[in-house]
Protein backbone atom coordinates (compact mmCIF):
# COMPACT_ATOMS: atom_id res chain seq x y z
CA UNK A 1 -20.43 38.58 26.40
CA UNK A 2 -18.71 40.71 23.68
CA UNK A 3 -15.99 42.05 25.11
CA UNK A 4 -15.83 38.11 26.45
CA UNK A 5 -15.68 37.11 22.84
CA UNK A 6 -13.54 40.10 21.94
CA UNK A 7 -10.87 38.89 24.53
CA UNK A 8 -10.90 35.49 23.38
CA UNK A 9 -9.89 36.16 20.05
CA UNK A 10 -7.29 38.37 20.71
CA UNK A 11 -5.75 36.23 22.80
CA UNK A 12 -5.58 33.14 19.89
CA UNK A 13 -4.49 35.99 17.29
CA UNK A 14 -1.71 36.44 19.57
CA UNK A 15 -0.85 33.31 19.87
CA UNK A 16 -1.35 32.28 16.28
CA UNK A 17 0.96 35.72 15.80
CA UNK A 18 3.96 33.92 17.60
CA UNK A 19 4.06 31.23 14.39
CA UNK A 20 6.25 31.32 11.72
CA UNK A 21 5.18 29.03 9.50
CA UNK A 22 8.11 29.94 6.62
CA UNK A 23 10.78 28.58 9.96
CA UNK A 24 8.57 25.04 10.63
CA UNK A 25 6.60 23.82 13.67
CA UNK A 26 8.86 22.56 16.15
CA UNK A 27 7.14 19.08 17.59
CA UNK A 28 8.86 19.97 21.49
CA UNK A 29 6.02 19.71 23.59
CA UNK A 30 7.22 21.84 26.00
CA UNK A 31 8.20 24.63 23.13
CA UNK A 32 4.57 24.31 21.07
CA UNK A 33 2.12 23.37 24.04
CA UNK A 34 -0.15 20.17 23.88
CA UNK A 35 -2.40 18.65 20.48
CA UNK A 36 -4.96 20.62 19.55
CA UNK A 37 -8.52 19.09 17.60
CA UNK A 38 -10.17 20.68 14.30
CA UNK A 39 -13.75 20.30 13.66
CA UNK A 40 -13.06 17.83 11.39
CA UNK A 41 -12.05 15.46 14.00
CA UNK A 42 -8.13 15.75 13.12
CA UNK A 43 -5.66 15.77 16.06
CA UNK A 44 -2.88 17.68 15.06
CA UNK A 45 0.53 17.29 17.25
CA UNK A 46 0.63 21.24 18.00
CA UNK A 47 -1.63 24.63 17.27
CA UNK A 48 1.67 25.58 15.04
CA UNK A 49 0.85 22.71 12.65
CA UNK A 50 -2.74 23.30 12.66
CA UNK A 51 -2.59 27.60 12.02
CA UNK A 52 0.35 26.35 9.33
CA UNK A 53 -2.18 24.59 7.77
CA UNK A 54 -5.02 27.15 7.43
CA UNK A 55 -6.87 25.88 10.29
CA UNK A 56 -8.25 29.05 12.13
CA UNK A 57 -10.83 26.79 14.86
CA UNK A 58 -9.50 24.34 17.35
CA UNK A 59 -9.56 23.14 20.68
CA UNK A 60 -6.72 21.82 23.15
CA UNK A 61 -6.28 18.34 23.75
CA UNK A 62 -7.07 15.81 21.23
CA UNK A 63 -10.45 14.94 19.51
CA UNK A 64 -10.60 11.51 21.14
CA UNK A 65 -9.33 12.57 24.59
CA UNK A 66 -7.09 9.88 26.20
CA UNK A 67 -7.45 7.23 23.24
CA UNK A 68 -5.04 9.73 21.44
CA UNK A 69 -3.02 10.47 24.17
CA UNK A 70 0.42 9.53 21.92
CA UNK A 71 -0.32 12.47 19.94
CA UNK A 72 0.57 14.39 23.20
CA UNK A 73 1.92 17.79 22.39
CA UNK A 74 4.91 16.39 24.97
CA UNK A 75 5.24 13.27 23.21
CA UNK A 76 8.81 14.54 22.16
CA UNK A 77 10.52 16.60 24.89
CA UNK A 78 13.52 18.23 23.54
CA UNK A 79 13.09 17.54 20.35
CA UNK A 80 14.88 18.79 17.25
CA UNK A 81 12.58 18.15 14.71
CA UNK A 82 10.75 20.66 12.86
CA UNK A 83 8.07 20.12 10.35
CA UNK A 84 8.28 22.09 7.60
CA UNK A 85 5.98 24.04 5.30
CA UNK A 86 7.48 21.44 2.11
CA UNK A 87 6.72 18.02 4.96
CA UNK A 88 3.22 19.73 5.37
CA UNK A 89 1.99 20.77 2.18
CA UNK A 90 3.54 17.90 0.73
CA UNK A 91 0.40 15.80 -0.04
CA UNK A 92 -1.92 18.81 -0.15
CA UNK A 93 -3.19 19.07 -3.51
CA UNK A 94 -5.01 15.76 -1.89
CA UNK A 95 -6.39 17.41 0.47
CA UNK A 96 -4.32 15.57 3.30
CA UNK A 97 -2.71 17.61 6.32
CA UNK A 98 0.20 16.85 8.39
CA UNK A 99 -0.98 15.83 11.88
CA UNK A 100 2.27 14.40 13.86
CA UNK A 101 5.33 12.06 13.09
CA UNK A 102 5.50 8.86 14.58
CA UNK A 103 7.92 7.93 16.28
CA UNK A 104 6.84 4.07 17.49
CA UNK A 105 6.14 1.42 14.80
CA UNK A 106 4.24 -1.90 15.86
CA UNK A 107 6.89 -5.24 15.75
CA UNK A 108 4.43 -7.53 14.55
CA UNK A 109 0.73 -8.01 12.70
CA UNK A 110 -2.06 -8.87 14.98
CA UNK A 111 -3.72 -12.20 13.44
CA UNK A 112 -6.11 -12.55 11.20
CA UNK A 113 -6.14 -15.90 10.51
CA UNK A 114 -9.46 -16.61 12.90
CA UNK A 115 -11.51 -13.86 13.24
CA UNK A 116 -14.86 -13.48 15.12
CA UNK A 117 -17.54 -13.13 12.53
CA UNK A 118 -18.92 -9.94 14.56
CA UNK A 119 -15.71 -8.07 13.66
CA UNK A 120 -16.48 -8.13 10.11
CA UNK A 121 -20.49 -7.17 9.84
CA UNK A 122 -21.36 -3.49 9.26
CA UNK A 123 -21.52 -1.32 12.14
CA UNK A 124 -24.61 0.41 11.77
CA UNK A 125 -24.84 1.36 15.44
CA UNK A 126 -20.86 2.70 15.50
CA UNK A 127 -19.76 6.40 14.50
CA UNK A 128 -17.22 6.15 11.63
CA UNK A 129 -14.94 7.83 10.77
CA UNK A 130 -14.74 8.94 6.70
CA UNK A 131 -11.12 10.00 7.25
CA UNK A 132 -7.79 8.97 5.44
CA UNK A 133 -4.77 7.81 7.02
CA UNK A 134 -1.54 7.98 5.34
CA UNK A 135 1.95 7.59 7.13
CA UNK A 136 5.29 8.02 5.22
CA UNK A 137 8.29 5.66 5.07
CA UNK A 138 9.61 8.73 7.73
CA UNK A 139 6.84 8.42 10.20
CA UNK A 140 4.70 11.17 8.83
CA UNK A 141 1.21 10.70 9.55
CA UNK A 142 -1.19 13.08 7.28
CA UNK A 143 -4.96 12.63 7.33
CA UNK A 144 -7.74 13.71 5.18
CA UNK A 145 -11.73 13.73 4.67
CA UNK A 146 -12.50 10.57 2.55
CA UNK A 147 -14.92 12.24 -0.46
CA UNK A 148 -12.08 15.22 -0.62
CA UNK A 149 -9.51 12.35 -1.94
CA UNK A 150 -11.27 10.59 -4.54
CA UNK A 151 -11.50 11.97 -7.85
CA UNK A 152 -14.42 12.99 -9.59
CA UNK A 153 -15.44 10.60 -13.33
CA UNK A 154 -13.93 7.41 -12.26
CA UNK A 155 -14.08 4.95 -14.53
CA UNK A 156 -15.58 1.42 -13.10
CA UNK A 157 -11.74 -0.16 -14.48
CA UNK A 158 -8.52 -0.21 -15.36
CA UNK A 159 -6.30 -1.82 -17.55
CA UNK A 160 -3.92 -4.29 -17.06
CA UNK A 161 -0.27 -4.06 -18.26
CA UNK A 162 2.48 -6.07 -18.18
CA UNK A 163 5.30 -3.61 -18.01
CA UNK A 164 8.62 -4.02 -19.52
CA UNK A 165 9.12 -7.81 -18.70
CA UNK A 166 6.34 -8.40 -20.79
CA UNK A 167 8.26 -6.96 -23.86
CA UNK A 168 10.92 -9.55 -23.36
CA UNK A 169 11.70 -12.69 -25.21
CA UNK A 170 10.66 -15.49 -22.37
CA UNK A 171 13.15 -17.74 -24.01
CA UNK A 172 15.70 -15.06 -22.29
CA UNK A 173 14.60 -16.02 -18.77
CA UNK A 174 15.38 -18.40 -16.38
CA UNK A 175 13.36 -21.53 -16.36
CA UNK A 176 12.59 -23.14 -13.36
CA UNK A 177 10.63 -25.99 -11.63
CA UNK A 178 9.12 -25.69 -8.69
CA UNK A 179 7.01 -28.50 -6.33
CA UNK A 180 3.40 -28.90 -6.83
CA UNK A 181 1.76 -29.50 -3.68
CA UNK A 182 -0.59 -32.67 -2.90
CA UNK A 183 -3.56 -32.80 -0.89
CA UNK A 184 -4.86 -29.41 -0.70
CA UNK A 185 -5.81 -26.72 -4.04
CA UNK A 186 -2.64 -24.82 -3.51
CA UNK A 187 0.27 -25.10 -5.44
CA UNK A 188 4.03 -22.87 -5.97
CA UNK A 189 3.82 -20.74 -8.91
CA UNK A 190 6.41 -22.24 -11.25
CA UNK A 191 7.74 -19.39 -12.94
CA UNK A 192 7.09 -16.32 -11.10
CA UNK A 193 8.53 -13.58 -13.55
CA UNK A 194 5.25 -14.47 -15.83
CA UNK A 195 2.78 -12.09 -16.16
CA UNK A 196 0.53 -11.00 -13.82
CA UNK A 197 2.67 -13.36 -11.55
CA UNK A 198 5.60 -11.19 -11.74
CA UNK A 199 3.41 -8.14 -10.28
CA UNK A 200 2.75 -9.79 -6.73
CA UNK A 201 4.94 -9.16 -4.40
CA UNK A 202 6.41 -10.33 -0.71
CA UNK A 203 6.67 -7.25 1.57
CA UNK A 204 9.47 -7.28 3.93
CA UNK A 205 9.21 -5.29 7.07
CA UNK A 206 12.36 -3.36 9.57
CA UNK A 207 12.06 -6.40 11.32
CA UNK A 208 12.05 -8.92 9.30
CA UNK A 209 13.05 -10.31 5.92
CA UNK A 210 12.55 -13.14 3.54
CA UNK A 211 9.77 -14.44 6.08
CA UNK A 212 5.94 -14.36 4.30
CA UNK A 213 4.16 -11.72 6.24
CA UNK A 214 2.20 -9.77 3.64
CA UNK A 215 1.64 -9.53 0.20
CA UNK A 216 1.12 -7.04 -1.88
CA UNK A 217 -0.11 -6.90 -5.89
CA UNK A 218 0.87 -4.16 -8.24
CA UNK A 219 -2.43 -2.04 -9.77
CA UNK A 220 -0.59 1.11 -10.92
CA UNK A 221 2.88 2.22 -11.98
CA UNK A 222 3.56 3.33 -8.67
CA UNK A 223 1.29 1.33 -6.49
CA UNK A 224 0.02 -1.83 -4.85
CA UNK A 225 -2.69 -3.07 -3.13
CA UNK A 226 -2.86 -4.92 -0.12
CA UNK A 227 -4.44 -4.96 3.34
CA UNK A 228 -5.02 -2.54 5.97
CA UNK A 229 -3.91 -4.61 8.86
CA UNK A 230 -0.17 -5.17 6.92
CA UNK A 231 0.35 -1.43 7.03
CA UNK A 232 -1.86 -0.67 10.71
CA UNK A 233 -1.73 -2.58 13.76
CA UNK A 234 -4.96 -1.48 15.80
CA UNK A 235 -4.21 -3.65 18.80
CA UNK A 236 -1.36 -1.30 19.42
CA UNK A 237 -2.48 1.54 17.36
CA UNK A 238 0.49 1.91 15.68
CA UNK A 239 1.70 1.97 11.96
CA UNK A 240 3.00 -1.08 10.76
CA UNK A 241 7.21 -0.39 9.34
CA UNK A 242 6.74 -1.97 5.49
CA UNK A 243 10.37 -1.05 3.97
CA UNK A 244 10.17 -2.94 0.72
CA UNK A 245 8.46 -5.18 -1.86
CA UNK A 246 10.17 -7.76 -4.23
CA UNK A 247 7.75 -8.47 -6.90
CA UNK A 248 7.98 -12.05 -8.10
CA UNK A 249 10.27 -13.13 -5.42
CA UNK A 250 11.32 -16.92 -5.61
CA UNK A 251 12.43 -19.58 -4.21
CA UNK A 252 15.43 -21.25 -6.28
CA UNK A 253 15.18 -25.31 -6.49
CA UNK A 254 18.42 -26.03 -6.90
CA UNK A 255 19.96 -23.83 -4.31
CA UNK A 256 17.13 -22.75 -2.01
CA UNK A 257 18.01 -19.28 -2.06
CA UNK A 258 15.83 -16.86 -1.99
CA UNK A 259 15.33 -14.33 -5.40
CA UNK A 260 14.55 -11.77 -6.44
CA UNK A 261 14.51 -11.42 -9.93
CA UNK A 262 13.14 -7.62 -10.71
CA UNK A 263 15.17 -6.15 -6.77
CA UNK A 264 12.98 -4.32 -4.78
CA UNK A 265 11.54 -1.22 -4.14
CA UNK A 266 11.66 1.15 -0.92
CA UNK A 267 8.02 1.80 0.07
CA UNK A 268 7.36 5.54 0.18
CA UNK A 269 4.22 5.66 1.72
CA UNK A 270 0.60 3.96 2.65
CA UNK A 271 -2.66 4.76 2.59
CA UNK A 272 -5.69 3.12 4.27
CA UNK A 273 -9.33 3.81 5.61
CA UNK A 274 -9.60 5.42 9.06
CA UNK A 275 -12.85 3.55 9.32
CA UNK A 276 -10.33 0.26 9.59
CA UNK A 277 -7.81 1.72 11.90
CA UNK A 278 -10.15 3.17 14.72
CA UNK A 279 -12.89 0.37 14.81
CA UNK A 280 -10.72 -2.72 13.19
CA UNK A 281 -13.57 -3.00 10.38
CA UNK A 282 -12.97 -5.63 8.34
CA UNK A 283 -14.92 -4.22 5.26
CA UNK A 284 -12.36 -1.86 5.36
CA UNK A 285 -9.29 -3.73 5.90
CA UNK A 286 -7.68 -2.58 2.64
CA UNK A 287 -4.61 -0.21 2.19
CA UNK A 288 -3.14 1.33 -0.88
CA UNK A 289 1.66 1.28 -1.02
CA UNK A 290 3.56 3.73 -3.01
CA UNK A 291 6.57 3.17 -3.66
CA UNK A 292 9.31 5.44 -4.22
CA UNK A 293 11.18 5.51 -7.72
CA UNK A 294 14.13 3.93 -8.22
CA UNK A 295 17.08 4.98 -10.83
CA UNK A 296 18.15 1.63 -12.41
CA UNK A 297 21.46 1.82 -14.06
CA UNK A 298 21.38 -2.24 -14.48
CA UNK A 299 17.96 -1.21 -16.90
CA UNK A 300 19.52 1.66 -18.57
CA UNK A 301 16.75 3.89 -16.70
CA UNK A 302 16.26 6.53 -14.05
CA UNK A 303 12.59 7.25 -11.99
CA UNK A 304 11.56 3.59 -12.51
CA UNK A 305 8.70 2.33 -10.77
CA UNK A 306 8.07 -1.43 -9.99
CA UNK A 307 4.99 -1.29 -12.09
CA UNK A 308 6.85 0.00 -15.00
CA UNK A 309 9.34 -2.81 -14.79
CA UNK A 310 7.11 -5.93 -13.44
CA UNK A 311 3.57 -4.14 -14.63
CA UNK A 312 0.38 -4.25 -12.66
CA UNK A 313 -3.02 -5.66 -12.94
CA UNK A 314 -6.49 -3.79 -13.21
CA UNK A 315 -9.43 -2.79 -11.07
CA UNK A 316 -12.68 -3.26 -11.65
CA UNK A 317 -15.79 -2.05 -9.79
CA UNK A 318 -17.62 -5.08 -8.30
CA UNK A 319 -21.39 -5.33 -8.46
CA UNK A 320 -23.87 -5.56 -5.61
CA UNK A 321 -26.54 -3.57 -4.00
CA UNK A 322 -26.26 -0.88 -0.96
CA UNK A 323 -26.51 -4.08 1.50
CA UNK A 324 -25.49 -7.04 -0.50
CA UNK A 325 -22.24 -8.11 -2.80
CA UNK A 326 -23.81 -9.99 -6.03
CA UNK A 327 -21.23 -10.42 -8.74
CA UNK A 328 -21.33 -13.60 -10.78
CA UNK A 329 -17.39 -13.07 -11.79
CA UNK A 330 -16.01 -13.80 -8.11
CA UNK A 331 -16.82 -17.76 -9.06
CA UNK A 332 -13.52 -17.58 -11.12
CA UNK A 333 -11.72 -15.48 -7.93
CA UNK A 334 -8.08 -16.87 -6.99
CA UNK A 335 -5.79 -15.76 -4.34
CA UNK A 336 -2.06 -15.89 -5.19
CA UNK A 337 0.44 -14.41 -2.46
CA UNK A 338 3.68 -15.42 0.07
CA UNK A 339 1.91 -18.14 2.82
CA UNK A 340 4.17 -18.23 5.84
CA UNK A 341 4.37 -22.13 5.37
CA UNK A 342 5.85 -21.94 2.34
CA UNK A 343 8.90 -19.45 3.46
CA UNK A 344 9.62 -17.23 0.31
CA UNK A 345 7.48 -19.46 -2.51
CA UNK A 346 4.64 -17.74 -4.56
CA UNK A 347 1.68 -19.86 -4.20
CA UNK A 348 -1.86 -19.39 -5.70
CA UNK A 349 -5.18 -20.52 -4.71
CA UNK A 350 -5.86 -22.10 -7.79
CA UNK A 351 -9.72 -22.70 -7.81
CA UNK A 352 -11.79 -22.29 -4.90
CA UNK A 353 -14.09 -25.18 -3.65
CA UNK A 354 -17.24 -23.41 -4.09
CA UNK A 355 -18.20 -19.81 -5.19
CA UNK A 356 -17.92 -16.82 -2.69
CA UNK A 357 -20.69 -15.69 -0.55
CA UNK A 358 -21.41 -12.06 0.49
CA UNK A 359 -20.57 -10.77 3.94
CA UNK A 360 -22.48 -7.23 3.57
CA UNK A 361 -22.15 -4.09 1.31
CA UNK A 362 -18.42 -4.75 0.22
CA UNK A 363 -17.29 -7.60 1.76
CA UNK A 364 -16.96 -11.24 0.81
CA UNK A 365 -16.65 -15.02 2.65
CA UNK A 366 -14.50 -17.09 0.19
CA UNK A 367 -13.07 -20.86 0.20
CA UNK A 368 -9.89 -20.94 -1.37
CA UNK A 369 -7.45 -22.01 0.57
CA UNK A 370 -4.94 -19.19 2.17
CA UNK A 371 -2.42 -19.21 4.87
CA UNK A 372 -1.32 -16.14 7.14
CA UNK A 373 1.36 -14.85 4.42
CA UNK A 374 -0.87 -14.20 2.09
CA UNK A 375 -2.93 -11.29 3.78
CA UNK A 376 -2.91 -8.57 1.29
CA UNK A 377 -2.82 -10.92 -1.62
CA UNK A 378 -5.71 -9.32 -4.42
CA UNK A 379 -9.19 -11.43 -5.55
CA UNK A 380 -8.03 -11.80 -9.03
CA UNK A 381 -10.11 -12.95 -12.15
CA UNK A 382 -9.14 -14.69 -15.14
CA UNK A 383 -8.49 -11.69 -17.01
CA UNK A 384 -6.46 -10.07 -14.76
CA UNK A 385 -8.28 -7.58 -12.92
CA UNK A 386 -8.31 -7.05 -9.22
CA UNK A 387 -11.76 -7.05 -7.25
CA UNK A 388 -10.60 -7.11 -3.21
CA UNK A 389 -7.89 -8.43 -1.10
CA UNK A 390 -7.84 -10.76 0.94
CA UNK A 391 -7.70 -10.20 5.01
CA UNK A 392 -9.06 -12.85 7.42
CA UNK A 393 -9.82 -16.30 8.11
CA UNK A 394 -12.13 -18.47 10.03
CA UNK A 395 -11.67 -21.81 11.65
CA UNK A 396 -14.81 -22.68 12.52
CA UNK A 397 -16.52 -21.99 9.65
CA UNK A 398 -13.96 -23.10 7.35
CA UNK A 399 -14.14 -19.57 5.06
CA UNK A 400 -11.70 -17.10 3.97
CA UNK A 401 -12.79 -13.08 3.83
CA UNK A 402 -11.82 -9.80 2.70
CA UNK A 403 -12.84 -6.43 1.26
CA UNK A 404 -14.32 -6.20 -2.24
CA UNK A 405 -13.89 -2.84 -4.38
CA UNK A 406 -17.14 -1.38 -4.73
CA UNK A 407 -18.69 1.85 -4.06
CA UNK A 408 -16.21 4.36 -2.09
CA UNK A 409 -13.72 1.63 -1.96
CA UNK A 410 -13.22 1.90 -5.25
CA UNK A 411 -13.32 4.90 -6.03
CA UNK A 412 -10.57 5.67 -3.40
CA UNK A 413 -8.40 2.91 -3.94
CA UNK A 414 -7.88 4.14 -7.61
CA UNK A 415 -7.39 7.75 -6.89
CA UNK A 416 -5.17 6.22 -4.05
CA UNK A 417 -3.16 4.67 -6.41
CA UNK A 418 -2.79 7.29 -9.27
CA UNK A 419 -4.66 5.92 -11.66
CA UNK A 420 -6.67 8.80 -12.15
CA UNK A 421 -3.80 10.76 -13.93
CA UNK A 422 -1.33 8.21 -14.45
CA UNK A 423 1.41 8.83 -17.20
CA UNK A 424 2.51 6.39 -19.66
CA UNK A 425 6.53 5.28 -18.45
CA UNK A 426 8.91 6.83 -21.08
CA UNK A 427 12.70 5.63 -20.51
CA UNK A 428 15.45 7.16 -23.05
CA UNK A 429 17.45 4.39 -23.87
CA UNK A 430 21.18 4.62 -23.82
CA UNK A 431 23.84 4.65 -26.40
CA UNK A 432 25.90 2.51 -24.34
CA UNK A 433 25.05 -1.12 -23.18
CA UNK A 434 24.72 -0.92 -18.97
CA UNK A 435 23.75 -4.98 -19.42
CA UNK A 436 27.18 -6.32 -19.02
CA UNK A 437 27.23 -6.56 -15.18
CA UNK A 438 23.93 -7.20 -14.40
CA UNK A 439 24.14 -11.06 -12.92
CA UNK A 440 20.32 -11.60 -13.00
CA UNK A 441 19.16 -12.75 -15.99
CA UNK A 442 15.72 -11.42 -15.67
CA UNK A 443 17.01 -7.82 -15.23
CA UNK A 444 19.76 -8.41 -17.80
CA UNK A 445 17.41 -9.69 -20.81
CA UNK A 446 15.29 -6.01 -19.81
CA UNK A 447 18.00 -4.12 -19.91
CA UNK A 448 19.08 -5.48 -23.13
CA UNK A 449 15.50 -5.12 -24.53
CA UNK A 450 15.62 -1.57 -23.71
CA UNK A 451 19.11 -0.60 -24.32
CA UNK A 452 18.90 -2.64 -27.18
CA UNK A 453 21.01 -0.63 -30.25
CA UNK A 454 23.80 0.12 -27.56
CA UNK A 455 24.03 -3.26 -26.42
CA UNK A 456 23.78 -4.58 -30.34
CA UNK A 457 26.59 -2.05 -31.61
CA UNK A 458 29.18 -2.62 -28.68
CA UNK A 459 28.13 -6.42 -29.03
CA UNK A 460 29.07 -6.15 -32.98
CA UNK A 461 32.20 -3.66 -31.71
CA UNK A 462 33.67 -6.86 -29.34
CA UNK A 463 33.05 -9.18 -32.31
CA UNK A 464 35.09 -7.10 -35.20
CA UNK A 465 38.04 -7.24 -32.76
CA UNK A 466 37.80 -10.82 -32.44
């Protein structure tokens, strides 16, 4: 039995000899050999990203045998990508790890919009899964145990801020009005660059754009919340290809074009609950975007996020016992997002028809009225403050439901999101004025607000030489 033993681990030191991890893991099946599967129930695309990664104990083939069979070791024949130690170690100080890149995105979300009421009650009697999924705007795919990536001292809320476009005269805006609708609570926001307004955003996939798929609403400098089924299709199994966001996109009334007044913003990654993506859990259909920053010459600024510009709401920790949601502030809930039937308007809830029920530890049945579109839009309270998204819908019982932020929700969503040591947004203004060929006067009456002695003295400058 020893010298058994003895032989065994010879041979993997060997093997594990063979890596350099300084040169990258190759993902060429037929170079690396097939997926190997940690004890902590990570599939990693080849034993060279594992031993890369410090893990010593493995097994061949993948932890959940032919359900993972994508993450193949000969998934990629031939090919010329290597991982390297920077892709790997990239989100480590959160305790994620590299498992594979993917190369397959879903085309479509699966719908929500009448779900079975079974999908959405706890599953006692199912083995979860307290893993972390997070896939990069690359294909990426990095996992990690859930307690290992929430911080430690979380507060029970954050603090809403309005950003730069709240320090900006509103007189210097554009002014517009927009249809109310009739018969049912729902009506277009009419002037979507107000605050928090201005921080919800229409998501725009590879495959489409300008059509109301998902929406997303700012919580952080750098990130948004939404669902879990607008960033993970679990029909398919596959991520779900969000490029961008335009926060406070509109609809113009005299031209019908769409707008959008702040740009947008390249996503740079997402991050959601495993326990959603391998069991399609509703109480944990809820995803975190980061975006990547963006230098803004039209603002005079470089490293900008879209929370900096449009600012972002806050989070609060929602009340309830270990079996029950009871919070008497999710009367005042309203959903505002992008509902497909409204192609590119903004259009909020208003008040719901009664108050919301609970569905279980951290989920909620609501009746304000919602429209696929508007999956991923927040449960936001008068002042502010985000409590849930919402995810799903039900015909026959005429209710809406999503995810509410209590317990390890919470606490992940606002490590997810940064909050836990987020940095005030410092831009140096310029001596110059960068204003003058910005066309959209949202972005131009920012710019000038921040670049404001440039834009004075060349404006006094053009004047004298008049």
């Amino acid at each position: 039995m020893r010298k058994t033993l003895l032989f065994i681990l010879s041979s993997f030191t060997c093997v594990a000899s063979q890596y350099d991890c300084n040169a990258g893991c190759s993902l060429d099946g037929s170079i690396m050999g097939p997926s190997v599967c940690d004890d902590d129930g990570f599939t990693y695309q080849n034993a060279c990203v594992a031993w890369c990664q410090g893990v010593t104990k493995f097994n061949y083939g993948s932890c959940e045998g032919m359900n993972e069979s994508r993450l193949s070791g000969f998934d990629f024949p031939g090919s010329a990508d290597v991982i390297t130690m920077d892709v790997m170690n990239r989100f480590a100080h959160e305790s994620f790890r590299f498992v594979t890149k993917r190369v397959k995105f879903a085309t479509q979300l699966d719908d929500y919009e009448d779900v079975v009421e079974s999908d959405l009650v706890d599953r006692l009697d199912v083995p979860l899964h307290p893993h972390v999924l997070r896939i990069t705007s690359e294909g990426y795919e990095f996992m990690a145990p859930l307690e290992s990536t929430a911080s430690t001292g979380i507060p029970n809320s954050s603090v809403a801020n309005e950003g730069l476009a709240g320090q900006v005269d509103r007189k210097l805006l554009r002014e517009r009005n927009l249809i109310v609708i009739g018969t049912d609570s729902r009506s277009v926001v009419p002037d979507t660059t107000a605050f928090p307004f201005r921080a919800i955003g229409s998501a725009d996939y590879n495959y489409t754009k300008g059509t109301s798929v998902c929406t997303v609403t700012m919580i952080s400098r750098s990130s948004a919340l939404t669902a879990g089924h607008c960033v993970w299709r679990t029909s398919t199994n596959e991520p779900l290809p969000m490029m961008k966001v335009a926060p406070g996109r509109y609809v113009d009334a005299s031209t019908g074009s769409m707008i959008d007044p702040y740009g947008t913003w390249d996503v740079d990654y997402t991050t959601t609950f495993r326990e959603y993506k391998d069991s399609k859990d509703g109480n944990f259909d809820m995803a975190v975007v980061t975006f990547k920053p963006s230098n803004r010459p039209d603002l005079g600024c470089s490293n900008v996020y879209p929370g900096d510009v449009v600012g972002f709401v806050g989070i609060d920790r929602v009340l309830g016992t270990s079996s029950v949601v009871n919070d008497p502030r999710l009367a005042a809930l309203i959903v505002t997002g992008y509902p497909s039937d409204y192609f590119g308007k903004m259009v909020t809830s208003n008040a719901c028809s009664r108050e919301a029920l609970s569905g279980g530890s951290h989920y909620i049945w609501h009746f304000c009225d919602t429209v696929a579109g508007m999956s991923g839009s927040s449960f936001l309270l008068p002042n502010n403050v985000a409590v849930g998204v919402h995810a799903h819908g039900n015909w026959v019982s005429s209710r809406n439901g999503g995810a509410v932020l209590k317990d390890k929700l919470y606490d992940s969503v606002f490590t997810w999101a940064g909050l836990a040591n987020q940095q005030a947004f410092v831009c140096s203004a310029s001596n110059t004025c960068p204003c003058s060929s910005q066309s959209n006067p949202s972005q131009r009456a920012i710019c000038w607000f921040i670049n404001f002695r440039g834009c004075l003295r060349l404006a006094l400058e053009s004047a004298n030489r008049i």
